[in-house]
N, C-alpha and C. Protein backbone atom coordinates (compact mmCIF):
# COMPACT_ATOMS: atom_id res chain seq x y z
N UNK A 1 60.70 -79.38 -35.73
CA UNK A 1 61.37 -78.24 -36.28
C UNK A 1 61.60 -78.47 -37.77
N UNK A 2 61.64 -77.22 -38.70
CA UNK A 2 61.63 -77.50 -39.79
C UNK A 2 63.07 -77.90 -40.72
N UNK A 3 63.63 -78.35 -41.32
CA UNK A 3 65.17 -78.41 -42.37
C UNK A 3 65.03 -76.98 -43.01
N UNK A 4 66.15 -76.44 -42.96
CA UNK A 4 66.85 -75.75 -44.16
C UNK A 4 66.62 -76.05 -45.28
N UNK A 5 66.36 -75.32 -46.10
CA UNK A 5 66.76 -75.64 -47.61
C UNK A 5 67.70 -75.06 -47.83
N UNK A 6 69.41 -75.59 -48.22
CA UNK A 6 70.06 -75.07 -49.02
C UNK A 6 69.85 -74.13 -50.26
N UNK A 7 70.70 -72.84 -49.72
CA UNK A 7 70.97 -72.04 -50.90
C UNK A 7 71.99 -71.64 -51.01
N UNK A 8 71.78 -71.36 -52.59
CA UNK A 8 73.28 -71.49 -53.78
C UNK A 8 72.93 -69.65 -54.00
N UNK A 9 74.09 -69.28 -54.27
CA UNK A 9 73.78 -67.67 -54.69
C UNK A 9 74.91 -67.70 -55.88
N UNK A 10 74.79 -68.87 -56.47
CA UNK A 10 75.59 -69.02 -58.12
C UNK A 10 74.90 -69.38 -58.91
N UNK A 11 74.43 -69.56 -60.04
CA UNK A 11 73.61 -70.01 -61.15
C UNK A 11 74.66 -71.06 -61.59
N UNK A 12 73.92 -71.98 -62.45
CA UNK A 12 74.78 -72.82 -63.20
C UNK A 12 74.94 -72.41 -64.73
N UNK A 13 76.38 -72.47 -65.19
CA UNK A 13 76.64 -72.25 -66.61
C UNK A 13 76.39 -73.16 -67.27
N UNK A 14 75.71 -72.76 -68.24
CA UNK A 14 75.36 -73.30 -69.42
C UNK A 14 76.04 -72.99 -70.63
N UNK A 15 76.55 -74.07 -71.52
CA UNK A 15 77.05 -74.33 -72.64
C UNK A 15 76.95 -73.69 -74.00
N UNK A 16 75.20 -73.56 -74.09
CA UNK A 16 74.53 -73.03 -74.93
C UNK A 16 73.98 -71.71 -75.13
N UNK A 17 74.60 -71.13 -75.60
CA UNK A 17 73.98 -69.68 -76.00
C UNK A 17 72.10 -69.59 -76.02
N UNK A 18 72.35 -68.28 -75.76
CA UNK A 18 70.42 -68.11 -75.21
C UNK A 18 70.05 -67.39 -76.60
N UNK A 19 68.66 -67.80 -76.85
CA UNK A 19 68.35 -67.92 -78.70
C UNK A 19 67.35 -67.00 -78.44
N UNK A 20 66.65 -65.85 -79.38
CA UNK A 20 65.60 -65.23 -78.92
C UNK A 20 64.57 -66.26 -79.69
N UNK A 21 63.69 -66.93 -79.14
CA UNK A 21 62.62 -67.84 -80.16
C UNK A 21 61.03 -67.17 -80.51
N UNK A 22 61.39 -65.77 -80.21
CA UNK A 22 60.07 -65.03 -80.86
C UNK A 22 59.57 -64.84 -81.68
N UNK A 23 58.94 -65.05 -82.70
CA UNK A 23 58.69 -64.85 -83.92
C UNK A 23 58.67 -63.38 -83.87
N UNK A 24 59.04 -63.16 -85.00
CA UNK A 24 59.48 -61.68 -86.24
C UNK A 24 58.14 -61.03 -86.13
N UNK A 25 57.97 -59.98 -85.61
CA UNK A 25 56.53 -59.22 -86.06
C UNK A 25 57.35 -57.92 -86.01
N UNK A 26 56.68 -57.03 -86.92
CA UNK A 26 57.25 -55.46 -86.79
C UNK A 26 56.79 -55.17 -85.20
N UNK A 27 55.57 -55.02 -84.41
CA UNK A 27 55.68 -54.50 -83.39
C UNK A 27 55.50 -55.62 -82.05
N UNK A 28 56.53 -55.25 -81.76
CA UNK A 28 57.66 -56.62 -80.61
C UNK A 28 56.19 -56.78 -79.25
N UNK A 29 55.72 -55.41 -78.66
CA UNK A 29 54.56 -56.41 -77.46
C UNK A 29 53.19 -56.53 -78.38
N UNK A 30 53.22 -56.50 -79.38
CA UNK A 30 51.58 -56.60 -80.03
C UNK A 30 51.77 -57.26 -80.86
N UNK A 31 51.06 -58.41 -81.41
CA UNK A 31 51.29 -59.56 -82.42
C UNK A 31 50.04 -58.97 -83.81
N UNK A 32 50.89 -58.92 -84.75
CA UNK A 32 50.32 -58.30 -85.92
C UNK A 32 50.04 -59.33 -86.49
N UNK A 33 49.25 -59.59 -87.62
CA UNK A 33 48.93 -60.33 -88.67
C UNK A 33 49.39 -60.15 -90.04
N UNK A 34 50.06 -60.89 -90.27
CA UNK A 34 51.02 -61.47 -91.75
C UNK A 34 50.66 -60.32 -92.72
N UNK A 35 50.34 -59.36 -92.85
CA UNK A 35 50.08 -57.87 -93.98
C UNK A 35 50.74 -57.26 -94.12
N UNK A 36 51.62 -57.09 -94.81
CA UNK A 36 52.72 -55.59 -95.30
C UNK A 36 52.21 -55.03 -96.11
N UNK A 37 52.59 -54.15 -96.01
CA UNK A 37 52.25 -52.82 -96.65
C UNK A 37 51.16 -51.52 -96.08
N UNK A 38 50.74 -50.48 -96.94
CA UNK A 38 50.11 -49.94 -96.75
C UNK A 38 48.68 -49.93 -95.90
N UNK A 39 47.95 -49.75 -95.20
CA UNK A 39 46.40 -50.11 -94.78
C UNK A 39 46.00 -51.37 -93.55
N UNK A 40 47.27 -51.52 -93.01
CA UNK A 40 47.45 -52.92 -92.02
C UNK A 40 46.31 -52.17 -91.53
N UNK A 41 45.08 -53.52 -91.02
CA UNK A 41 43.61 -52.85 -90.24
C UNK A 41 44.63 -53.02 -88.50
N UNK A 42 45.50 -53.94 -88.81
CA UNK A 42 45.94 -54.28 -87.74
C UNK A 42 46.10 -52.98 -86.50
N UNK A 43 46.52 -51.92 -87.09
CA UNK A 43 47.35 -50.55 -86.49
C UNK A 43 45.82 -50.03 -85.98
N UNK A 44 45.14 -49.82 -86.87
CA UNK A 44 44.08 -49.00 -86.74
C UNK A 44 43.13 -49.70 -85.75
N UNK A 45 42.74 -50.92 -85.39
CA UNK A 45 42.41 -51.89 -84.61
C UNK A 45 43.01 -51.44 -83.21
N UNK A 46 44.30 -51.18 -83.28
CA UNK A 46 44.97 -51.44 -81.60
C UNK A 46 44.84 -49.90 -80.93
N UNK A 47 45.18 -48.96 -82.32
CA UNK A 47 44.86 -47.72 -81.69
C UNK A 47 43.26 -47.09 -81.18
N UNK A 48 42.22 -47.85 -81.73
CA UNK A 48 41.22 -48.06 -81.29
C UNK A 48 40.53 -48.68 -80.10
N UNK A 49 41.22 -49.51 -79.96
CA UNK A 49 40.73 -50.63 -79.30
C UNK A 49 41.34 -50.26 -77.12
N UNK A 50 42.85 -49.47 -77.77
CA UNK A 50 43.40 -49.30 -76.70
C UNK A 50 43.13 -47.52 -75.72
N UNK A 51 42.50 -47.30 -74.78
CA UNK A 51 42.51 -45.86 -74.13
C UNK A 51 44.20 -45.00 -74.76
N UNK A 52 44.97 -45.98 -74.34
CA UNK A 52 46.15 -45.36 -74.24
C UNK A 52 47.38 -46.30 -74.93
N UNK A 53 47.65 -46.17 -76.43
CA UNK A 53 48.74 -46.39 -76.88
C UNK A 53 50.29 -45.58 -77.20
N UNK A 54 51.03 -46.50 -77.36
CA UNK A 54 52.65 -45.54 -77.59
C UNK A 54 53.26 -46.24 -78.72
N UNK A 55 53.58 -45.88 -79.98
CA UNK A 55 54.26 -46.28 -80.78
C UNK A 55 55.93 -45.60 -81.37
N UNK A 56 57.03 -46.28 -80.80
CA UNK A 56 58.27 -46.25 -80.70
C UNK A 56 59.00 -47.00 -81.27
N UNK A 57 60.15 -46.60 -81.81
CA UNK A 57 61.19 -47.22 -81.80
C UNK A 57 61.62 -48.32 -81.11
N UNK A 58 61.83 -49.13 -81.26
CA UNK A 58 62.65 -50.55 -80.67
C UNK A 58 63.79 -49.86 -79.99
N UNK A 59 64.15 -49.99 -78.43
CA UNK A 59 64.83 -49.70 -77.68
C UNK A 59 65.10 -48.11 -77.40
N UNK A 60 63.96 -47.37 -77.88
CA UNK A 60 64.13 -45.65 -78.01
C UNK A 60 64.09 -45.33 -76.19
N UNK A 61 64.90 -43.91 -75.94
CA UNK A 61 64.83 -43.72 -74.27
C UNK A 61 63.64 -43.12 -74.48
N UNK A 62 63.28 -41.97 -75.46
CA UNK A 62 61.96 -41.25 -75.46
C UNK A 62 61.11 -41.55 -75.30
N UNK A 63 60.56 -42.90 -75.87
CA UNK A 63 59.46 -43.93 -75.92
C UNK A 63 59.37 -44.58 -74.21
N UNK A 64 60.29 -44.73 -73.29
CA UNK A 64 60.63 -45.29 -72.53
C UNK A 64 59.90 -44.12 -71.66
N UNK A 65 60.77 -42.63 -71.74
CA UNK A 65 60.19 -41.61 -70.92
C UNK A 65 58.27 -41.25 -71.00
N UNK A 66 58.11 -41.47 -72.25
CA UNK A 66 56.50 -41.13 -72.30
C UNK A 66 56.05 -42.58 -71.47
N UNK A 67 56.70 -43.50 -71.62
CA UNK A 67 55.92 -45.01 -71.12
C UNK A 67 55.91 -44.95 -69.31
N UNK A 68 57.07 -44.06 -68.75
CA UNK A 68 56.97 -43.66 -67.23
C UNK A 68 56.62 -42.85 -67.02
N UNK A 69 56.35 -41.64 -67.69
CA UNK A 69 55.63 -41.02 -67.14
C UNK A 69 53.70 -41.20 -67.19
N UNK A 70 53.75 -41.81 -68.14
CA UNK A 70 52.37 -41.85 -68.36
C UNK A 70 52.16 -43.58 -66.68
N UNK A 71 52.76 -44.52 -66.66
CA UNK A 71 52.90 -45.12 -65.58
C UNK A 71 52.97 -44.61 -64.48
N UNK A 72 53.64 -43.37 -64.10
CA UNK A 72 53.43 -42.71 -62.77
C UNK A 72 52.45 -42.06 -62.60
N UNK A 73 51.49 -42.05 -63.72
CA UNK A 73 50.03 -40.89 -63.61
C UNK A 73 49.20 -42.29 -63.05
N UNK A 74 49.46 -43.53 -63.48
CA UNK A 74 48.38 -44.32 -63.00
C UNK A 74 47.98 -45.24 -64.27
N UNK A 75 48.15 -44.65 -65.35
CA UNK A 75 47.79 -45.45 -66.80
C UNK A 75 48.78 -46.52 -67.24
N UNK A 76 48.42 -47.55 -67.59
CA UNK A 76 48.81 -48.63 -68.07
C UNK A 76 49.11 -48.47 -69.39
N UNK A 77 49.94 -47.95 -70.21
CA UNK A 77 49.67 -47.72 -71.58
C UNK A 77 50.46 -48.90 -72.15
N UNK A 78 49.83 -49.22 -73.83
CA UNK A 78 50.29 -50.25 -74.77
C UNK A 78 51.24 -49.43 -75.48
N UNK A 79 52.18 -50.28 -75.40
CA UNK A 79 53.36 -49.88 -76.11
C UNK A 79 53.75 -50.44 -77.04
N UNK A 80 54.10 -50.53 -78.39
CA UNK A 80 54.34 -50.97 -79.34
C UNK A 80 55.49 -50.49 -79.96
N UNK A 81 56.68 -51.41 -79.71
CA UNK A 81 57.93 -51.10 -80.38
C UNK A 81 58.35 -51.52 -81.41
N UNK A 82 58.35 -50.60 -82.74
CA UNK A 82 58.67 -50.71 -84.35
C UNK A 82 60.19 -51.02 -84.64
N UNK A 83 60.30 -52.28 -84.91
CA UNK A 83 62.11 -52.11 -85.39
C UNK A 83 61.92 -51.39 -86.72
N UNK A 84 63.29 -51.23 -86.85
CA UNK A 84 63.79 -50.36 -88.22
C UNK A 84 63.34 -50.93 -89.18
N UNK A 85 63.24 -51.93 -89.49
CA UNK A 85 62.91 -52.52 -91.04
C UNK A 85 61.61 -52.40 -91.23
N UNK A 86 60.58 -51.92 -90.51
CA UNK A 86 59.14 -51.42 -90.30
C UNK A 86 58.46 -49.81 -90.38
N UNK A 87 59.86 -49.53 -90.13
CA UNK A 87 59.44 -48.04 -89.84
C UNK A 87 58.86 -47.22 -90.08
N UNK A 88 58.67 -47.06 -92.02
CA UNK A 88 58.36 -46.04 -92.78
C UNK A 88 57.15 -46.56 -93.04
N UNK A 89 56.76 -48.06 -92.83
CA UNK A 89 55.66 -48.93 -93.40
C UNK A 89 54.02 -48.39 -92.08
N UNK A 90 54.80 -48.42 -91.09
CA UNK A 90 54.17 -48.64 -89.51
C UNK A 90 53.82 -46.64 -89.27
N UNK A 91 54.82 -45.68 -89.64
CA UNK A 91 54.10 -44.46 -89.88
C UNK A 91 53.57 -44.22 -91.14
N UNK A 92 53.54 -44.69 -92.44
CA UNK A 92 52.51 -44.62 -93.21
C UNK A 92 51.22 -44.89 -92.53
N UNK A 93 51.03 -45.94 -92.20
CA UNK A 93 49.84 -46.89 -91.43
C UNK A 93 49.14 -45.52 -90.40
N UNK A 94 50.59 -45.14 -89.87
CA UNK A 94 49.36 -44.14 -88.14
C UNK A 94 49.26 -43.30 -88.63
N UNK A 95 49.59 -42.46 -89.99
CA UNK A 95 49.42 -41.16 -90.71
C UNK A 95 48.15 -41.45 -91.02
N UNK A 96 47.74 -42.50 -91.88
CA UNK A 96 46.26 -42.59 -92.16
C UNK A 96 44.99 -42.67 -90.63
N UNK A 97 45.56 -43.01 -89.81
CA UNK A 97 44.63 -43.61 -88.77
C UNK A 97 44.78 -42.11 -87.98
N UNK A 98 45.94 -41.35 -87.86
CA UNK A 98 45.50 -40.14 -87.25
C UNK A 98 45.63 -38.66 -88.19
N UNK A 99 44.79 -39.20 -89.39
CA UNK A 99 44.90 -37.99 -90.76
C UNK A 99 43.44 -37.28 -90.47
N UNK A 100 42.57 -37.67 -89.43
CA UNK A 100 41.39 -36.75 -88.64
C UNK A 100 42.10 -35.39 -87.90
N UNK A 101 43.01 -35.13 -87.28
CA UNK A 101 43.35 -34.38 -86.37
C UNK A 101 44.64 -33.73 -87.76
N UNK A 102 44.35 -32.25 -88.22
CA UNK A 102 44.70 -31.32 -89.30
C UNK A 102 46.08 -30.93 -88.53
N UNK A 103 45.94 -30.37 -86.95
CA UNK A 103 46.83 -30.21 -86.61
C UNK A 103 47.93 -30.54 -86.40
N UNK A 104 47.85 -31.81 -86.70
CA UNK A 104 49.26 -32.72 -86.35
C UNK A 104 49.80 -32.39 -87.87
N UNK A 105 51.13 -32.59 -87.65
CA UNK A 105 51.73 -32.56 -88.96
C UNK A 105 52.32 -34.48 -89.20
N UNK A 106 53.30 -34.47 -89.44
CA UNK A 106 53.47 -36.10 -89.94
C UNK A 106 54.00 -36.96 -88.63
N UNK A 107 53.63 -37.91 -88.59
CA UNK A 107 53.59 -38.66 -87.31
C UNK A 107 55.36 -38.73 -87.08
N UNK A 108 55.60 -38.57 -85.76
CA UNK A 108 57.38 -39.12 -85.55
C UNK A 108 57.07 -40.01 -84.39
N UNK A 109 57.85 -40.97 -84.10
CA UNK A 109 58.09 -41.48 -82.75
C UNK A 109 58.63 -40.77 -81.65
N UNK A 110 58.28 -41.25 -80.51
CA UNK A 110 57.06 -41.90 -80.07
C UNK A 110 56.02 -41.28 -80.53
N UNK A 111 55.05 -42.05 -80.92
CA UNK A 111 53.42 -41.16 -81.36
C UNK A 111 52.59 -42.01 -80.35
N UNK A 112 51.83 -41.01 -79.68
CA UNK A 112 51.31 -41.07 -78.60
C UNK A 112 49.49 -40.56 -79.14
N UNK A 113 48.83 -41.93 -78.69
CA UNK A 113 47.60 -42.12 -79.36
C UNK A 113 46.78 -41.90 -78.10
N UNK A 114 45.72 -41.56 -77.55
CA UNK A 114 44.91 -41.18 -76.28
C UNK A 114 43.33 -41.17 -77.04
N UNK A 115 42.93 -41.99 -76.85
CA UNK A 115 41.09 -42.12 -77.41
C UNK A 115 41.05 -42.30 -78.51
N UNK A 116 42.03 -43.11 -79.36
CA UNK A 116 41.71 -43.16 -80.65
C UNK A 116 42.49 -41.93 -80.95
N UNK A 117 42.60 -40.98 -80.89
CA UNK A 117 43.09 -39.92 -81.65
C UNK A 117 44.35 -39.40 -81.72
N UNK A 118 45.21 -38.82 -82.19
CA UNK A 118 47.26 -39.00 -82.34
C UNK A 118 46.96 -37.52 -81.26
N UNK A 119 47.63 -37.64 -80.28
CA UNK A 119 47.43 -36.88 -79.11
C UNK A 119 48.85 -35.94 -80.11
N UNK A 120 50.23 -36.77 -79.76
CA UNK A 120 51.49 -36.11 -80.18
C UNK A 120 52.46 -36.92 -79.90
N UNK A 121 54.13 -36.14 -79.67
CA UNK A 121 54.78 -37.01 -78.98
C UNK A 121 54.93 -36.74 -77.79
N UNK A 122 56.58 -36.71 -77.77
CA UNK A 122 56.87 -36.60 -76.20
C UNK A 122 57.03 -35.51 -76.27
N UNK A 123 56.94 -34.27 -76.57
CA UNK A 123 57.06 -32.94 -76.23
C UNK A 123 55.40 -32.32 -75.99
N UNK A 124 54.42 -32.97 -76.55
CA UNK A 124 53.33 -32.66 -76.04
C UNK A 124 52.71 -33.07 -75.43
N UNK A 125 53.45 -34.15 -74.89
CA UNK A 125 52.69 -35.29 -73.77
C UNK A 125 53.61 -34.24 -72.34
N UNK A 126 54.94 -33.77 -72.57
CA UNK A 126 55.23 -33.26 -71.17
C UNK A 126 54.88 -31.95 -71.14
N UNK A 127 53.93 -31.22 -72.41
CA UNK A 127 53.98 -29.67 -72.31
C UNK A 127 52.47 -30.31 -71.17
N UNK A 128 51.88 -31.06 -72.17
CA UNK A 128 50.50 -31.07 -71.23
C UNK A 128 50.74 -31.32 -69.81
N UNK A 129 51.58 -32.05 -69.54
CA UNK A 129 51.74 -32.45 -68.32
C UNK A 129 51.66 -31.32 -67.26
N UNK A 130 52.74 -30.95 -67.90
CA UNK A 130 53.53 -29.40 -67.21
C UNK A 130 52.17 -28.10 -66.81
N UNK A 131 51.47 -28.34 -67.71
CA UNK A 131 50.14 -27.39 -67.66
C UNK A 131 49.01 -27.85 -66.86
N UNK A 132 48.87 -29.12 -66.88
CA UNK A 132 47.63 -30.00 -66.11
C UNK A 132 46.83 -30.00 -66.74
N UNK A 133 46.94 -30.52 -68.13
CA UNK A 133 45.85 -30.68 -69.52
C UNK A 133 46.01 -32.03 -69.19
N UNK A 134 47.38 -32.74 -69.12
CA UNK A 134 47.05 -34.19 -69.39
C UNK A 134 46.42 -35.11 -68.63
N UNK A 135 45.92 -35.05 -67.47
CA UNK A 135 45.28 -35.93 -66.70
C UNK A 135 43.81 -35.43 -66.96
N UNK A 136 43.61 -34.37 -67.09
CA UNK A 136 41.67 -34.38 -67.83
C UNK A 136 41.50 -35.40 -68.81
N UNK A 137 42.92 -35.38 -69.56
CA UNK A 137 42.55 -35.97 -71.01
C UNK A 137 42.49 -37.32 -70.75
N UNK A 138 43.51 -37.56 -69.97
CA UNK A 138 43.47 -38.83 -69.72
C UNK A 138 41.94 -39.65 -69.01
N UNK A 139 41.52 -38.56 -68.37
CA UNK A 139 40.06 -38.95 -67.55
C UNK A 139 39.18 -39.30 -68.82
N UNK A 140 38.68 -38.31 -69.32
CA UNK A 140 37.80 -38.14 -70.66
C UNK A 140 38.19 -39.58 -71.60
N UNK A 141 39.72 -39.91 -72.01
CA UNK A 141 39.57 -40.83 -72.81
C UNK A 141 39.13 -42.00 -72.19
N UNK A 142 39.08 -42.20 -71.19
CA UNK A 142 38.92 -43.42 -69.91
C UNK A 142 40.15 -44.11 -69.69
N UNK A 143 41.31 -44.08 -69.79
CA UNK A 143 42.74 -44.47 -69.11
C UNK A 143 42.77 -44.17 -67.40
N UNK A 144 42.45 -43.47 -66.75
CA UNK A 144 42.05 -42.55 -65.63
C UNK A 144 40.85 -42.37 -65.23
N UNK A 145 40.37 -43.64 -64.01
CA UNK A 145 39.24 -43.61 -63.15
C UNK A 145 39.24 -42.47 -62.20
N UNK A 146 39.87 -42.21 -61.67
CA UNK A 146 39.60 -41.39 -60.35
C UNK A 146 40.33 -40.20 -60.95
């Protein structure tokens, strides 16, 4: 017959305060390369590279709502959260990378990227929804197999 293993349903306290040891990048899940300013290839790289990106605010609910709903369609999307001291630097950057599409006016957070191209935010990510535009689109960009 086998022993028990004892269990504890207490943690042990610790002394020491918990340190964040992440290094500093403007966008917290995507690791950028050492460039400030204007023209980071870095931005233009990920929005390329990715079917389905989200660029937000650091701790925004909006950014959060486009990130579940686009998760309950089935898509995995990259999310990239801008702290404040980045902000104006990181939408300069997606103004140039989505200055193809006339219709958009100036990028706000969340900016919601789908094939390379600045789809919108969260008000046109749930109008589409609401209509059943957004899962074609999502097919077409390839985020959405079936």
């Amino acid at each position: 017959m086998q022993e028990a293993l004892p269990y504890k349903t207490w943690l042990p306290i610790t002394r020491e305060p918990r340190t964040n040891t992440a290094p500093a990048s403007p966008l917290r899940n995507q690791l950028l390369l050492p460039g400030r300013g204007k023209g980071r290839p870095e931005i233009a790289n990920m929005v390329s590279e990715n079917a389905v990106i989200v660029f937000g605010k650091q701790g925004c609910c909006m950014t959060h709502v486009v990130k579940r709903l686009l998760l309950g369609l089935g898509v995995n999307p990259a999310v990239c959260e801008v702290k404040e001291d980045d902000e104006i630097g990181v939408i300069d950057d997606l103004e140039m990378v989505g200055a193809g599409d006339s219709k958009q006016g100036s990028v706000q957070f969340p900016a919601v990227f789908i094939g390379g191209r600045l789809f919108g935010g969260l008000d046109t990510v749930m109008a589409t929804h609401i209509t059943g535009e957004l899962v074609p689109t999502l097919k077409q960009a390839g985020a959405l197999w079936l």
